[in-house]
Protein backbone atom coordinates (compact mmCIF):
# COMPACT_ATOMS: atom_id res chain seq x y z
CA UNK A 1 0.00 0.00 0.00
CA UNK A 2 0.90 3.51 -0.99
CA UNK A 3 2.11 5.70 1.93
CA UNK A 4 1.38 8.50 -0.01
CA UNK A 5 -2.05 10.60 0.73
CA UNK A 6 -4.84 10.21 -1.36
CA UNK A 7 -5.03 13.49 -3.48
CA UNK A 8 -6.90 16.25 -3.49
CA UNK A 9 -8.72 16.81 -6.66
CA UNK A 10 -11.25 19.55 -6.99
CA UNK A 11 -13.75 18.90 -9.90
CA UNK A 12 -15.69 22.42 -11.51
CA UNK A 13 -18.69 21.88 -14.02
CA UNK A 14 -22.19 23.35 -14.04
CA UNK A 15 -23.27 20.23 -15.20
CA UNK A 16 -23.78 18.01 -11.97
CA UNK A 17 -23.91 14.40 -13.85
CA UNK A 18 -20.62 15.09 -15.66
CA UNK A 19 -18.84 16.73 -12.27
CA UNK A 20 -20.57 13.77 -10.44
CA UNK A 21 -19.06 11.06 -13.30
CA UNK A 22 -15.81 12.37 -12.89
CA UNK A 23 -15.44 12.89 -9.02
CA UNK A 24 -16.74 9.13 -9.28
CA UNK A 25 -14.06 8.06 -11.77
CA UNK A 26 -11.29 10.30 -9.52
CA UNK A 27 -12.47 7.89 -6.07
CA UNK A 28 -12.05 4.88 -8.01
CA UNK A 29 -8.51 5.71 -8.48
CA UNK A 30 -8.03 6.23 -5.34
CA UNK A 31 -7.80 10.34 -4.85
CA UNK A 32 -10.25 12.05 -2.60
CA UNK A 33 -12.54 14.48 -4.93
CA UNK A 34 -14.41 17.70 -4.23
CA UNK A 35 -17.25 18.30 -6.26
CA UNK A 36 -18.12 22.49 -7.02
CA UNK A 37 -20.71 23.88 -9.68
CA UNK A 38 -19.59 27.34 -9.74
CA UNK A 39 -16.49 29.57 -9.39
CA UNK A 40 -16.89 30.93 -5.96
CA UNK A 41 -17.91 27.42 -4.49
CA UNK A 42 -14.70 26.13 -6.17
CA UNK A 43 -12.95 29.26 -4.65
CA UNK A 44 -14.28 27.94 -1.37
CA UNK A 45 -13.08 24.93 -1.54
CA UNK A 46 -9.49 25.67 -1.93
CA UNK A 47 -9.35 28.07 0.81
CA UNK A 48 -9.64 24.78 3.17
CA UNK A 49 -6.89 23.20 2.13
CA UNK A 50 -4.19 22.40 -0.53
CA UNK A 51 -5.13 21.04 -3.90
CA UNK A 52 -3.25 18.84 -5.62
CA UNK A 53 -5.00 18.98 -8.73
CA UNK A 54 -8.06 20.60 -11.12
CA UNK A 55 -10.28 19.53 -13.40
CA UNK A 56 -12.12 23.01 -14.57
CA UNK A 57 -14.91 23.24 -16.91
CA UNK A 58 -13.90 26.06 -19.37
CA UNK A 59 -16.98 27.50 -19.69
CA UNK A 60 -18.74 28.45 -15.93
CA UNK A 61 -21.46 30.63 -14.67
CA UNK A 62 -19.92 34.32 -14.55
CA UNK A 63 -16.86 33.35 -14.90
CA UNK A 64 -14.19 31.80 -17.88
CA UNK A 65 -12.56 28.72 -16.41
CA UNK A 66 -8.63 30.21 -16.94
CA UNK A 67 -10.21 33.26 -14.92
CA UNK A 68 -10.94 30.66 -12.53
CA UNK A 69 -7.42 29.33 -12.51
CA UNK A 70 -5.54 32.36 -11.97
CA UNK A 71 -7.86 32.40 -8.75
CA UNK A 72 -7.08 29.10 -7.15
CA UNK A 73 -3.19 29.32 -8.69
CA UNK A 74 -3.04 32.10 -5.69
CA UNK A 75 -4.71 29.59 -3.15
CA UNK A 76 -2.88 26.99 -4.32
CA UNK A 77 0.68 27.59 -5.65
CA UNK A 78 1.55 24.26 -7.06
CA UNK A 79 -1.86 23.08 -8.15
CA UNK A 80 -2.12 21.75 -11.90
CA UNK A 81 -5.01 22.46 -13.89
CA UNK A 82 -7.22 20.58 -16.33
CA UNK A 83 -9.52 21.96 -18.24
CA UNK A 84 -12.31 20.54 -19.76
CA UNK A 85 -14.40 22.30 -23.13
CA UNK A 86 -16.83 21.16 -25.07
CA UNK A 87 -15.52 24.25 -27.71
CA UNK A 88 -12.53 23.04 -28.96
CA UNK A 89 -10.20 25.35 -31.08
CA UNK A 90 -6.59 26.34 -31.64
CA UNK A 91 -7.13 29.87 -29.85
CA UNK A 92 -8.87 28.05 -26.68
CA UNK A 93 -5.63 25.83 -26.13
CA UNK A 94 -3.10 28.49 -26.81
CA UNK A 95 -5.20 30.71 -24.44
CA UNK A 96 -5.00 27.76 -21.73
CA UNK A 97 -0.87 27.62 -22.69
CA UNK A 98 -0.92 31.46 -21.34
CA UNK A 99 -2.53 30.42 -18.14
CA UNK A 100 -0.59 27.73 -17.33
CA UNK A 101 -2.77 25.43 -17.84
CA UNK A 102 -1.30 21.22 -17.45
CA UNK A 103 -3.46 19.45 -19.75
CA UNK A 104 -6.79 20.90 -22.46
CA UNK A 105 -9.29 17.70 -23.15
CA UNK A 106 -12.64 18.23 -25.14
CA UNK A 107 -15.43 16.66 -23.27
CA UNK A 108 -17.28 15.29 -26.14
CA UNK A 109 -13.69 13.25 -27.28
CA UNK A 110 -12.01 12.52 -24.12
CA UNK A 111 -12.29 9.10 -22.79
CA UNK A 112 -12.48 8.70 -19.35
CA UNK A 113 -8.89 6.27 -18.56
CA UNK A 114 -7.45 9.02 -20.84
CA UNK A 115 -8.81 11.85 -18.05
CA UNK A 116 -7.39 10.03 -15.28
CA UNK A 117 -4.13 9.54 -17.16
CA UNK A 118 -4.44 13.27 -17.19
CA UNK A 119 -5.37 14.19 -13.73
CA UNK A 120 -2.49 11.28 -12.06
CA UNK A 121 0.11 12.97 -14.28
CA UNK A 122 -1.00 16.68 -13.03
CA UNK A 123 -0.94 15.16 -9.58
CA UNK A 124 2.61 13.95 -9.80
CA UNK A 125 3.38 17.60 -11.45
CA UNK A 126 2.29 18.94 -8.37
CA UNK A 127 3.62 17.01 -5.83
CA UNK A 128 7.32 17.37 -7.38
CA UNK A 129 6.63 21.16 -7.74
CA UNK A 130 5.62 21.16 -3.94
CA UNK A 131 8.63 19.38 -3.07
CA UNK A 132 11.21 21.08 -4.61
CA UNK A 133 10.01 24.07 -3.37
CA UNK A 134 10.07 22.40 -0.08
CA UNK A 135 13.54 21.57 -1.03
CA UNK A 136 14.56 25.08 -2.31
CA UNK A 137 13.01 26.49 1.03
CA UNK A 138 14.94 23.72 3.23
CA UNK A 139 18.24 24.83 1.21
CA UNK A 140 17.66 28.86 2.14
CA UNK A 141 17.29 27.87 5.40
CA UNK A 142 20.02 25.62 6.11
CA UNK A 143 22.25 28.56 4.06
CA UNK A 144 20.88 30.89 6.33
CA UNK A 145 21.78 28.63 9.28
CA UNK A 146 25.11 28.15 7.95
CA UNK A 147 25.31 31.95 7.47
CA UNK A 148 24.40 32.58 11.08
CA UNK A 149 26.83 29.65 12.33
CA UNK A 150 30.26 31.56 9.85
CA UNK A 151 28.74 35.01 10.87
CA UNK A 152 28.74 33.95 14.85
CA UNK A 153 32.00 31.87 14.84
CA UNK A 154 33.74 34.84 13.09
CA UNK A 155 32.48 36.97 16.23
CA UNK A 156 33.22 34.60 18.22
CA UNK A 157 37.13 34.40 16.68
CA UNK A 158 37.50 38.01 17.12
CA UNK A 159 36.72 38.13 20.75
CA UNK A 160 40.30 37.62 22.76
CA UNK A 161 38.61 37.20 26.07
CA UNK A 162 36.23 34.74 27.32
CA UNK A 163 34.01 37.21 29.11
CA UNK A 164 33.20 38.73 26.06
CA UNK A 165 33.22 35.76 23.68
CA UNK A 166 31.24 33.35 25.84
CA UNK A 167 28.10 35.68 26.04
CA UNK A 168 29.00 35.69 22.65
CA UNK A 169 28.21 32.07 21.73
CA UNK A 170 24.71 32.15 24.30
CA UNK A 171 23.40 34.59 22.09
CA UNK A 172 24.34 32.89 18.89
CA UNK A 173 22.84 29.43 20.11
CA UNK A 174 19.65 30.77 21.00
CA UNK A 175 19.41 33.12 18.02
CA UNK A 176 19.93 30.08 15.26
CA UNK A 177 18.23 27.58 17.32
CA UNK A 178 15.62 29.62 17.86
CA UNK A 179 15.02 28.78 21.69
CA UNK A 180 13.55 30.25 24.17
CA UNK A 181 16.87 29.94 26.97
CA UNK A 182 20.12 29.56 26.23
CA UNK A 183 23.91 29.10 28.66
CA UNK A 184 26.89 27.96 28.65
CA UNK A 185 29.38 26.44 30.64
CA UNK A 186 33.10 25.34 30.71
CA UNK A 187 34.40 22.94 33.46
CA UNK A 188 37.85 22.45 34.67
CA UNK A 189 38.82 19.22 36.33
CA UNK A 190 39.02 19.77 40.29
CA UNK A 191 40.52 16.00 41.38
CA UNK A 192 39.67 12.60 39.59
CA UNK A 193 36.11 12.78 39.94
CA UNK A 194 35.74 15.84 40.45
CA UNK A 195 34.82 19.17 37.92
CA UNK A 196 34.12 22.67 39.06
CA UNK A 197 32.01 25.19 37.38
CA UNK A 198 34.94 27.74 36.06
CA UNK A 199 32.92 30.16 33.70
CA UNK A 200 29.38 30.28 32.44
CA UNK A 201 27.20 32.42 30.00
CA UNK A 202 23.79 32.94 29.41
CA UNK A 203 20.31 32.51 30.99
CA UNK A 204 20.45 32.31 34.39
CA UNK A 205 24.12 31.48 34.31
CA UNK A 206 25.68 34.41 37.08
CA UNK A 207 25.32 32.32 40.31
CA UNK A 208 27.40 29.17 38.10
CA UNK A 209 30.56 29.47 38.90
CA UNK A 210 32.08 27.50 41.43
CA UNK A 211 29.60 24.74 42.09
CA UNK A 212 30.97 21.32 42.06
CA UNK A 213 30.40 18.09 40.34
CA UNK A 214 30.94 14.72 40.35
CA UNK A 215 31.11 12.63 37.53
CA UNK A 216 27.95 11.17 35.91
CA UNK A 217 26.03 14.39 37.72
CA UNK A 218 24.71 16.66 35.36
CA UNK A 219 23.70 16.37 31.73
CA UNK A 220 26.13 19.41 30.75
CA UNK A 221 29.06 17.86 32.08
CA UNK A 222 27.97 14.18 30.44
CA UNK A 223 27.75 16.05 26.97
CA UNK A 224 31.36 18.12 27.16
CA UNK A 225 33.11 15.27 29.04
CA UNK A 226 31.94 12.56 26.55
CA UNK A 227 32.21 14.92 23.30
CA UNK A 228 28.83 14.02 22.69
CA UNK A 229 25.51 16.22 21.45
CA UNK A 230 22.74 15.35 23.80
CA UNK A 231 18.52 16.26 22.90
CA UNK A 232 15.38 15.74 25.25
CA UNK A 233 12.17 16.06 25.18
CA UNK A 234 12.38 16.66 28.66
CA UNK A 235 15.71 16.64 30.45
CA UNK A 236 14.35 16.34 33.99
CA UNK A 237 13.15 12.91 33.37
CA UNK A 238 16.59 11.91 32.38
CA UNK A 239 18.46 10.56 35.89
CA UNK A 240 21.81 12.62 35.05
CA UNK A 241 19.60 15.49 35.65
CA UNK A 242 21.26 18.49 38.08
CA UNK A 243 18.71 21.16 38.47
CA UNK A 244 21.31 23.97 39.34
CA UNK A 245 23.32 23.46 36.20
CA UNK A 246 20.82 21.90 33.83
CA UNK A 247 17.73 23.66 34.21
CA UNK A 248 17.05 26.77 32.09
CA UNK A 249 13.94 28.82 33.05
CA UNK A 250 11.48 28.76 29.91
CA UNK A 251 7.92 26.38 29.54
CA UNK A 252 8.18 25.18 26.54
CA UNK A 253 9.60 21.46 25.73
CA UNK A 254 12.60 20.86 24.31
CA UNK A 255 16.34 20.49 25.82
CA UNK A 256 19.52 20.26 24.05
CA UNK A 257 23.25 20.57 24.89
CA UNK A 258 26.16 20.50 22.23
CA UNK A 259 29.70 19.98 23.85
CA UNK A 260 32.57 22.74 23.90
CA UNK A 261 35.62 19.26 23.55
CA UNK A 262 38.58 20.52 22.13
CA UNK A 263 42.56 20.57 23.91
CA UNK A 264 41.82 21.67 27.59
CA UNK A 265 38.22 23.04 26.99
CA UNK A 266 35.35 20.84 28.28
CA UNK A 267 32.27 22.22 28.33
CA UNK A 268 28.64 22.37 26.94
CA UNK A 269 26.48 25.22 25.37
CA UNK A 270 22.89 24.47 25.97
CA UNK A 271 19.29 25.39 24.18
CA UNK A 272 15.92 24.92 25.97
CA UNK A 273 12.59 25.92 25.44
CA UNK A 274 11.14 26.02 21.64
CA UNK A 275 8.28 25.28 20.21
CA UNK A 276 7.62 21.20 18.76
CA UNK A 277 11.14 20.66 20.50
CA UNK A 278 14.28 19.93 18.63
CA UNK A 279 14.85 18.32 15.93
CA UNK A 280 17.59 16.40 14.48
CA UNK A 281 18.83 19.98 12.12
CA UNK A 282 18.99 21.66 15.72
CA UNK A 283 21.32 19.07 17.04
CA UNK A 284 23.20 19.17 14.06
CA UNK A 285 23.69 22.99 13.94
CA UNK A 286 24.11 23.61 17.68
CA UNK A 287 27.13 20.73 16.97
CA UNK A 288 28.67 22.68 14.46
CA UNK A 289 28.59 25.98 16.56
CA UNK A 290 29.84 24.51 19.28
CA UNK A 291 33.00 23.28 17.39
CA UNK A 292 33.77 26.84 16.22
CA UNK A 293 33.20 28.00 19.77
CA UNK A 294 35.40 25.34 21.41
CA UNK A 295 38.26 26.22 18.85
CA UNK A 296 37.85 30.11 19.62
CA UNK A 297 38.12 29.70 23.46
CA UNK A 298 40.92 27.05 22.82
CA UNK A 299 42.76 29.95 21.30
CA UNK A 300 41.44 32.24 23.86
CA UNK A 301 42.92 30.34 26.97
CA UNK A 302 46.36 30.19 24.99
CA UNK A 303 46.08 34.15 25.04
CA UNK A 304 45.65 34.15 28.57
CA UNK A 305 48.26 31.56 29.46
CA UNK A 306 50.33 33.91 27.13
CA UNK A 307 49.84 37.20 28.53
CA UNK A 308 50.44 35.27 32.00
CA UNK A 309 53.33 34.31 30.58
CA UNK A 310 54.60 37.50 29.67
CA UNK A 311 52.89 39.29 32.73
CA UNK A 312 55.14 36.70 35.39
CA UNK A 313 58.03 36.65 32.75
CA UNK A 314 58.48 40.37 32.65
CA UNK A 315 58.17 41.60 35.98
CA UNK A 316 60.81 38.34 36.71
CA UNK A 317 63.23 40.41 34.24
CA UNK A 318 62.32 43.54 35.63
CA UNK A 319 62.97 42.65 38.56
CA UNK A 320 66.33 41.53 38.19
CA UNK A 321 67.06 44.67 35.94
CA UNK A 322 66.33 46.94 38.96
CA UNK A 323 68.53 45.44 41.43
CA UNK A 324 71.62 45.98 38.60
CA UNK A 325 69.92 49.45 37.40
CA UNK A 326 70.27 50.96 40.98
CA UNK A 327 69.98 54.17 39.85
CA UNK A 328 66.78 54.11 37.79
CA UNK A 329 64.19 52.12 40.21
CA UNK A 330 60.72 51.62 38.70
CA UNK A 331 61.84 52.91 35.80
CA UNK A 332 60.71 50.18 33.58
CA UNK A 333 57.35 49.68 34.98
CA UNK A 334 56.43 53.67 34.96
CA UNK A 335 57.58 54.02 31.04
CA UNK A 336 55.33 51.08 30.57
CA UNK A 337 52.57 52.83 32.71
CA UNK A 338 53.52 55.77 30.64
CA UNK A 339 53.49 53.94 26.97
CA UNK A 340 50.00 52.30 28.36
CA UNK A 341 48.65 56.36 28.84
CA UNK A 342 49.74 57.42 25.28
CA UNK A 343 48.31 53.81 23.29
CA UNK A 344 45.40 54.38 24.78
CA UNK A 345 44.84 57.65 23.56
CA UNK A 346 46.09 57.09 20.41
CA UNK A 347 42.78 54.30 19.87
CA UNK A 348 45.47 51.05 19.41
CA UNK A 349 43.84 47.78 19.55
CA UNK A 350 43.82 45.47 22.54
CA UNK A 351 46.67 43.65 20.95
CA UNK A 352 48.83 46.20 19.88
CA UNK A 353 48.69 47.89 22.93
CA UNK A 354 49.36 44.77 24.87
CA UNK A 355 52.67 44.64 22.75
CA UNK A 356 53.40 48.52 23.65
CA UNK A 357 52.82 47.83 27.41
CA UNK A 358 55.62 44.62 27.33
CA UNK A 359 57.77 46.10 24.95
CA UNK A 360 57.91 48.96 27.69
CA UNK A 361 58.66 46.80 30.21
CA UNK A 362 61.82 45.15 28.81
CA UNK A 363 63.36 47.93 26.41
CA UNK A 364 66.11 48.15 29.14
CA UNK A 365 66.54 44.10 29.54
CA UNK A 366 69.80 44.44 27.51
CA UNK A 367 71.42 46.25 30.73
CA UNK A 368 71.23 43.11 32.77
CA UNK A 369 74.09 41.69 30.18
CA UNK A 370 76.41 44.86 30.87
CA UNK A 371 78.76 45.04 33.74
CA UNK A 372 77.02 46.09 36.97
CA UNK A 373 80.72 48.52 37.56
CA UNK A 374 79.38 50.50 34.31
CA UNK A 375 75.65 50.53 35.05
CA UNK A 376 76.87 52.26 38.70
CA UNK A 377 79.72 54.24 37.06
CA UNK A 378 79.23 58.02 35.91
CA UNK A 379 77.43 57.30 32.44
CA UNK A 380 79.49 60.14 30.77
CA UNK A 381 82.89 58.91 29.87
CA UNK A 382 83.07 57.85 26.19
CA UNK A 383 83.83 53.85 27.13
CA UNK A 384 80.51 54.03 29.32
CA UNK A 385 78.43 55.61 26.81
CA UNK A 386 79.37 52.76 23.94
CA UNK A 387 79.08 49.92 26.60
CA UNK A 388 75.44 51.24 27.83
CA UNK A 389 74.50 51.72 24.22
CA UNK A 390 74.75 47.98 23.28
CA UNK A 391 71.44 47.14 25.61
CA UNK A 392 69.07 47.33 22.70
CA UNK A 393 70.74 45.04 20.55
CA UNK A 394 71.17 42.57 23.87
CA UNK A 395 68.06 42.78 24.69
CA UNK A 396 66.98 41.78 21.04
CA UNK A 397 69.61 39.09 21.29
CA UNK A 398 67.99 37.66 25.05
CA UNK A 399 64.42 37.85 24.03
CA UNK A 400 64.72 36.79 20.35
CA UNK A 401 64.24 32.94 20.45
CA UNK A 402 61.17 33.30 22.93
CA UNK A 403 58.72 33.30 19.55
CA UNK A 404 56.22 34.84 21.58
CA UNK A 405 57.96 37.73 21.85
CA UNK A 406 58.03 38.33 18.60
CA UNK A 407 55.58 41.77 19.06
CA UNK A 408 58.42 43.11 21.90
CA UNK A 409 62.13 42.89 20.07
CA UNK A 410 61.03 45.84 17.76
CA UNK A 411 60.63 47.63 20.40
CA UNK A 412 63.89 46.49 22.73
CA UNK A 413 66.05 47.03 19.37
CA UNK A 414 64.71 50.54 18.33
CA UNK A 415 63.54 52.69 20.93
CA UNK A 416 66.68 54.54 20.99
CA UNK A 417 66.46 55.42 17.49
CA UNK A 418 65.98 59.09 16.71
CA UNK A 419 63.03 60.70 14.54
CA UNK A 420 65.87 62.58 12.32
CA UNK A 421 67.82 59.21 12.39
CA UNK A 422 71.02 59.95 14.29
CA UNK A 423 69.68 57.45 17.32
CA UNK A 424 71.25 53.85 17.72
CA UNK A 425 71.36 50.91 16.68
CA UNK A 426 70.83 51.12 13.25
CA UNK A 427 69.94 54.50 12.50
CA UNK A 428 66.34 54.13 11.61
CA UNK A 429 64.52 57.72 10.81
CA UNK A 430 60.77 58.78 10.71
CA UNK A 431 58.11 56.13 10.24
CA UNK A 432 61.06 53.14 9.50
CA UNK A 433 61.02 53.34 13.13
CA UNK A 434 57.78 50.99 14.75
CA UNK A 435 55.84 52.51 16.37
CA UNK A 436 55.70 50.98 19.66
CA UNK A 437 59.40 51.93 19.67
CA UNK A 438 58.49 55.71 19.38
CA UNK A 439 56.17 55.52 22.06
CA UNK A 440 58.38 53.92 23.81
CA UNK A 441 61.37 56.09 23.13
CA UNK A 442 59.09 59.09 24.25
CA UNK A 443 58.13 57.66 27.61
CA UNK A 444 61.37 56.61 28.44
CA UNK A 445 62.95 59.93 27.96
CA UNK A 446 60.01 61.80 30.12
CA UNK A 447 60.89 59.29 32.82
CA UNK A 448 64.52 59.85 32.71
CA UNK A 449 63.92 63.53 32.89
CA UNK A 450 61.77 63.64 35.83
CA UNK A 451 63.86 61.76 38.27
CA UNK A 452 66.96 62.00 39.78
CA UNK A 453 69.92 59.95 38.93
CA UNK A 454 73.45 61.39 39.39
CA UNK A 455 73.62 61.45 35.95
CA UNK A 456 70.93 64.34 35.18
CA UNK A 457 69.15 66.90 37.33
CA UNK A 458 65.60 66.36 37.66
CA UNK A 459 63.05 68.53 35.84
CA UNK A 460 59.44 68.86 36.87
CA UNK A 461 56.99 68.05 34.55
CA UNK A 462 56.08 70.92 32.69
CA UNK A 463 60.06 71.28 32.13
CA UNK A 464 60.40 67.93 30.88
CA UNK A 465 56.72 68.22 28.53
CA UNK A 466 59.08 71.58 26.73
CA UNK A 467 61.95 69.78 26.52
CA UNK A 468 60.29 67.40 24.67
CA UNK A 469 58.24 69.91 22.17
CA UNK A 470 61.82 71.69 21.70
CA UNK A 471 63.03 67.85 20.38
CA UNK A 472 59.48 67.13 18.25
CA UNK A 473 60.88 66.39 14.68
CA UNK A 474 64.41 66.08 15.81
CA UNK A 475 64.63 63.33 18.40
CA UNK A 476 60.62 62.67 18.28
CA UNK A 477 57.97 61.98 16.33
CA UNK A 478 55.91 65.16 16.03
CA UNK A 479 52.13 63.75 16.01
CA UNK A 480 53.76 60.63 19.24
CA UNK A 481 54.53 64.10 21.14
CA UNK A 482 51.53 65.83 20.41
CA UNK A 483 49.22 63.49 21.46
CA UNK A 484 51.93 62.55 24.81
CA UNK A 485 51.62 66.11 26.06
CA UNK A 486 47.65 66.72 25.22
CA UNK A 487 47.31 63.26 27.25
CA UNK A 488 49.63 64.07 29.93
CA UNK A 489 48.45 67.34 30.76
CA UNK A 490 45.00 66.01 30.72
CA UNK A 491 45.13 62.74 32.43
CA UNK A 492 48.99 61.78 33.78
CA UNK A 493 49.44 64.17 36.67
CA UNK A 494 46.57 63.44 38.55
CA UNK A 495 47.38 59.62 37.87
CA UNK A 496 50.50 60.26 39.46
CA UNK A 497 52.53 59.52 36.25
């Protein structure tokens, strides 16, 4: 037996014994007929439901049969049209071609297995024309899905910090899932059996952190620890259940939870809440997001652990510089603090200003390779001056193998060159010189200048702010010092910079 449904056909003649022969003929092979004598009844009819196919008397009361046509064609997109005449003629046929009409049969010639050859081919017309544009509306959706899923994991990929790109993802999951709730959570192993809450997004999601797990509690945790996509009808009836992590506040059915598995993240972003539920293209789509999403906070942990790295690293360095550098103490971290000031208001990004800020930190590393007698000597004896001016390329040389440095050496190698080129090492001029190391360069001088060393008297701040607009275009970069002493004046002194 067919699995098909039977198909609509909706018979139109005036004449009730012919429209009552046919919608007989039409139930003998097996398709559910509807019987109407005049336009608007036939009208009607379609209005109730989806027609597979027509047979239409051409001629009908007030009305042309194509007229009639056009009509249901609007009720019924796909529906394919027979018409019926008992006035045959070449302009009647080319008429119906216009309309759109499937098949044109005189009644007076047509035999009846010939009509429902007729009608079962229209039918089959129909139902392919309804299903591809099922199909064509399945494949704008799942592009549009797909859209959504590059659009989200491209925002997601952009977002260097988890408290950012986590609420990120909630939004995303709920948006192309269409739910009603939406959070997410990342574990981190506490002992064997043991995981811990470490950051969550989302609905309901602010009191997460923290709370404690065991293994085999909570469906989150089963779906990020397993790598494994988990949908419910309703997750409460499912024993693995933990209300405080599990439940999401919304009454309609549905529950679904995609795991965040990829090098040290384990985790789970979760839907709940849509109408029907969720369906097998949910599951699949919430999968794909999460993969993205696990791969952008996989990257976004290693740019933590980095800037940790450089963060402990540095002030380790520092540090050590200081206690050889007794003459300049906190120097390095206020010409960072300094360099931090002017990136800032020169609108840098996040990244290049976290380069700036490190750079800053180390440009004097290369001292800790010169003899301590010279770094406590009187810097202004000829030998002294060439021995102290080797600590850029030093530094360069200590730092240079540490590939995540790669952002800093710029700045440790050229932030003694000069904006009219007659600095050291290498004699870079104008914009040959990176940036960083003019910042640099211009923060390091201001500190020098406003402290006391015995090898310069100290100026105050205003003295040291003209010194430096007397050097603009010579020693500094003209727009670097602009924007220096517009910040400075503004914002540094009552910082205590």
């Amino acid at each position: 037996m067919s699995s098909k449904p039977r198909a609509r056909v909706l018979v139109v003649d005036d004449d009730p014994t012919f429209a009552d022969l046919v919608a007989e003929l039409l139930q003998e092979q097996g398709h559910e007929p509807l019987v109407a004598h005049d336009p608007e009844r036939a009208v009607e009819l379609a209005r109730k439901g989806s027609l597979d196919a027509a047979v239409v008397d051409l001629m009908l009361p007030g009305s042309s049969g194509l007229d009639l046509a056009d009509r249901l064609r609007v009720l019924s997109p796909d529906l394919e049209i027979v018409i019926l005449t008992g006035h045959g003629g070449l302009d009647s046929a080319v008429a119906g071609l216009h309309h759109g009409i499937f098949d044109y049969l005189q009644k007076g010639a047509v035999h009846l297995d010939e009509l429902a050859r007729s009608v079962r081919l229209a039918i089959e017309r129909s139902r392919l024309s309804r299903e591809n544009r099922r199909l064509w509306a399945q494949m704008r959706e799942a592009n549009r899905l797909m859209s959504g899923v590059q659009e989200a994991s491209a925002r997601m990929a952009s977002e260097a910090h988890l408290d950012r790109l986590l609420p990120v993802l909630a939004t995303a999951a709920k948006q192309l899932c269409g739910s009603n709730a939406s959070r997410v959570l990342l574990f981190q192993r506490a002992a064997p059996d043991i995981w811990v809450v470490a950051q969550s997004a989302g609905d309901g999601a602010g009191a997460l952190p923290g709370v404690r797990l065991r293994r085999g509690e909570g469906l989150a945790l089963a779906a990020g620890e397993a790598n494994e996509t988990i949908r419910l009808a309703q997750a409460q009836a499912d024993l693995r259940f933990i209300a405080r992590c599990d439940e999401l506040s919304t009454e309609a059915e549905g529950w679904l939870a995609a795991p965040l598995h990829h090098g040290s993240v384990v985790g789970a972003v979760i839907v709940a809440g849509r109408l029907h539920g969720f369906g097998e293209d949910h599951a699949s789509l919430l999968t794909i997001l999460a993969r993205q999403a696990a791969l952008a906070i996989e990257n976004s942990l290693q740019q933590d652990r980095a800037v940790n790295f450089f963060t402990h690293t540095s002030d380790l360095l520092v540090d050590v510089l200081e206690r050889l550098d007794i003459h300049y103490p906190g120097h390095s971290r206020r010409v960072a603090a300094l360099s931090d000031m002017l990136s800032r208001r020169m609108g840098l990004s996040d990244a290049e200003r976290r380069g700036i800020h490190f750079g800053a930190l180390l440009h004097d590393i290369g001292k800790v390779r010169i003899d301590q007698a010279v770094l406590a000597a009187d810097h202004s004896s000829p030998e002294a001056r060439v021995e102290l001016q080797r600590h850029p390329v030093l530094g360069l040389e200590m730092l240079r193998s540490i590939t995540l440095w790669e952002d800093v050496l710029p700045i440790v190698h050229c932030h003694h060159e000069r904006w009219d080129g007659s600095g050291y090492p290498t004699g870079l001029a104008g914009e040959e010189i990176p940036l960083g190391a003019r910042i640099v360069a211009l923060a390091d001088a201001f500190d020098a200048m406003t402290r006391s060393t015995p090898h310069s008297r100290q100026r105050s701040s205003d003295e040291a702010l003209a010194e430096i607009n007397a050097c603009t275009g010579s020693q500094f970069d003209p727009r670097v010092a602009r924007l220096f002493a517009a910040e400075y004046r503004e914002h540094g002194a009552a910082a205590g910079l």
